[in-house]
C-alpha atoms as a PDB file:
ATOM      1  CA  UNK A   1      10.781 -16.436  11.648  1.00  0.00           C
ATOM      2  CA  UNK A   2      10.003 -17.613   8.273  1.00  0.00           C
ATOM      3  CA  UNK A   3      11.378 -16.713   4.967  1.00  0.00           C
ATOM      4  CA  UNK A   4      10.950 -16.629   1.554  1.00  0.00           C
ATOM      5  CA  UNK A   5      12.516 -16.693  -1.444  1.00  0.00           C
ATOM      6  CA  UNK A   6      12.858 -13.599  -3.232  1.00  0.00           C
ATOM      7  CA  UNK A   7      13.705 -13.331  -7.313  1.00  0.00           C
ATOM      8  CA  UNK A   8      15.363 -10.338  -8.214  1.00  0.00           C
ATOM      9  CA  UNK A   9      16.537  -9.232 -11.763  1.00  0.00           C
ATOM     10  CA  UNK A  10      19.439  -7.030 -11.838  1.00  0.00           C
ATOM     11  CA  UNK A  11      22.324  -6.642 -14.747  1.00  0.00           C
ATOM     12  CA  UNK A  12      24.511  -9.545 -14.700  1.00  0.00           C
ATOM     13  CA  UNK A  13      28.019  -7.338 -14.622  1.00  0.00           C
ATOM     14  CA  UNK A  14      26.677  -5.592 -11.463  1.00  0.00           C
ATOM     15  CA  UNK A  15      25.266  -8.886 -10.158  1.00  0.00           C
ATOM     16  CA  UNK A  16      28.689 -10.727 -10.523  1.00  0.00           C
ATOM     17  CA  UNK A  17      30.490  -7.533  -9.085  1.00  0.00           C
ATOM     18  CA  UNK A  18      28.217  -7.644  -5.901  1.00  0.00           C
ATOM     19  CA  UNK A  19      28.519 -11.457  -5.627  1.00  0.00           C
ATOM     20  CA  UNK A  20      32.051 -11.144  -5.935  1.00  0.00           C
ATOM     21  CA  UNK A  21      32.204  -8.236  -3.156  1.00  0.00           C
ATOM     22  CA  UNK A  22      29.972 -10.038  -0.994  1.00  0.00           C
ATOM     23  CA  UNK A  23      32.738 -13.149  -1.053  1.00  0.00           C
ATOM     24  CA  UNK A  24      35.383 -10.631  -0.415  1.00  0.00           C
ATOM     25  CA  UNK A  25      33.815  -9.403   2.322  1.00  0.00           C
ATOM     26  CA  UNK A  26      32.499 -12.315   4.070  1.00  0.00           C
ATOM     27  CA  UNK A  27      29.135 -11.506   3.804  1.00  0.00           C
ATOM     28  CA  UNK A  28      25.831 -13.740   3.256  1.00  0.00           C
ATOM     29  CA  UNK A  29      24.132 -12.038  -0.099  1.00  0.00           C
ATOM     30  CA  UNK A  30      20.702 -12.647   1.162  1.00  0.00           C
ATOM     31  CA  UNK A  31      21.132 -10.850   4.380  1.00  0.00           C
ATOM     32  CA  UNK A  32      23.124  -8.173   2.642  1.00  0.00           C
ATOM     33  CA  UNK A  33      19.528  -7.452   0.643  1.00  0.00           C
ATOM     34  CA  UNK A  34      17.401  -8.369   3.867  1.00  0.00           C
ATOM     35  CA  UNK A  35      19.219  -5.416   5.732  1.00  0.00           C
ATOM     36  CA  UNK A  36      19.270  -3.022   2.677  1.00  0.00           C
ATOM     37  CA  UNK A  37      15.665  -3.613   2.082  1.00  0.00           C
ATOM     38  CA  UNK A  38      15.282  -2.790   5.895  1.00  0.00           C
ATOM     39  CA  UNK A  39      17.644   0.463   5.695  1.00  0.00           C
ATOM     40  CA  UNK A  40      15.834   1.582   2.711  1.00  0.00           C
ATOM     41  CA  UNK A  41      12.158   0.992   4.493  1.00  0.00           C
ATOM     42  CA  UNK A  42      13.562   3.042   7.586  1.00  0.00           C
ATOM     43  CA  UNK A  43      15.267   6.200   5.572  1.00  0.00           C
ATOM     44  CA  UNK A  44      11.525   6.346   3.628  1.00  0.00           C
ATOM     45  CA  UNK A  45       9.462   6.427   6.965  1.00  0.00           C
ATOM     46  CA  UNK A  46      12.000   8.590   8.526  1.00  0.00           C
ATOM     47  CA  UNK A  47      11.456  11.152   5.503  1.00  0.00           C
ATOM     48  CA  UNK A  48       7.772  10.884   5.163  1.00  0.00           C
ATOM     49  CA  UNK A  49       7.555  11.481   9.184  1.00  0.00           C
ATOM     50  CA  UNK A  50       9.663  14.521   8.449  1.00  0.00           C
ATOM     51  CA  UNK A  51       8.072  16.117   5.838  1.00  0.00           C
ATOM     52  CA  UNK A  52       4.370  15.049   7.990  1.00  0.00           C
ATOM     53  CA  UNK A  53       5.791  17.488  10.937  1.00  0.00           C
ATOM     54  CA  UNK A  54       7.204  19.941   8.976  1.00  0.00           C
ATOM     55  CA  UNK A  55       3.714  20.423   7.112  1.00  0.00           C
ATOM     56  CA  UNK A  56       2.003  19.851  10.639  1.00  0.00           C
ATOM     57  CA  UNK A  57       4.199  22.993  11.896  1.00  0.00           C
ATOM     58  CA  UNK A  58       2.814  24.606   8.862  1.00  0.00           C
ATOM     59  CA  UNK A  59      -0.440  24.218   9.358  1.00  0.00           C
ATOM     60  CA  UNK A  60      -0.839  24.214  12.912  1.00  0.00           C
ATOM     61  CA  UNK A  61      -2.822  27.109  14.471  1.00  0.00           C
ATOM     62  CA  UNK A  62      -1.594  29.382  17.644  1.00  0.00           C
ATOM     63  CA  UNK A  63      -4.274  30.011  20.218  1.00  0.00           C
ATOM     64  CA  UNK A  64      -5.623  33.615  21.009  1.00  0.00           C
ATOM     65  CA  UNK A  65      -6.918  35.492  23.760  1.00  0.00           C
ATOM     66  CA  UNK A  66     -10.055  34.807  24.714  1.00  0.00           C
ATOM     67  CA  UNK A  67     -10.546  38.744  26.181  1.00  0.00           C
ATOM     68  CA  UNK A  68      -9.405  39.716  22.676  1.00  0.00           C
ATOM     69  CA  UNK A  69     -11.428  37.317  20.717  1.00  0.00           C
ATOM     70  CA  UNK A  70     -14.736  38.914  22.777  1.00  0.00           C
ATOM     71  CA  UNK A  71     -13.728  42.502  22.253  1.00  0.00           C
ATOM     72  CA  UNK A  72     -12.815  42.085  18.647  1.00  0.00           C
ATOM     73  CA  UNK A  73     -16.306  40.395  17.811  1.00  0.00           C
ATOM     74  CA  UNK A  74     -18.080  43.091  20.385  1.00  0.00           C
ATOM     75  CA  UNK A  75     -19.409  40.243  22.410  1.00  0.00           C
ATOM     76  CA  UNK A  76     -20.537  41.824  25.897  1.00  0.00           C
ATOM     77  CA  UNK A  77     -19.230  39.316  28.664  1.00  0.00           C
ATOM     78  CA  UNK A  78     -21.274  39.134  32.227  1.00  0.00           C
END
């Protein structure tokens, strides 16, 4: 895998308050946005697949008789 380095401009309270929880908490900052980034990504494709079946439902078309289809349009079958 390679990486890259990423620049990222935040407020510098909020940045020294995440810092500062990160140390607290033992955790690596640049995995902590790696896996947010990731978790973020996931909830967005997870909604936009939702939203694709529930207008799919919407939209999608229930089959009719054929029998009914030929008497309603007075077709004469053989």
């Amino acid at each position: 895998m390679r990486t890259i380095t990423v620049t990222l401009k935040m407020d510098r309270a909020k940045k020294e308050a995440f810092y500062n929880y990160c140390h607290e908490q033992g955790l690596i900052v640049g995995k902590f946005f790696e896996k947010a980034a990731e978790n973020e990504m996931e909830r967005q494709l997870i909604a936009k697949s939702r939203d694709v079946f529930a207008n799919f439902e919407k939209q999608k078309k229930t089959a009719v008789d054929f029998d009914e289809v030929v008497k309603t349009l007075g077709i004469k079958s053989k």
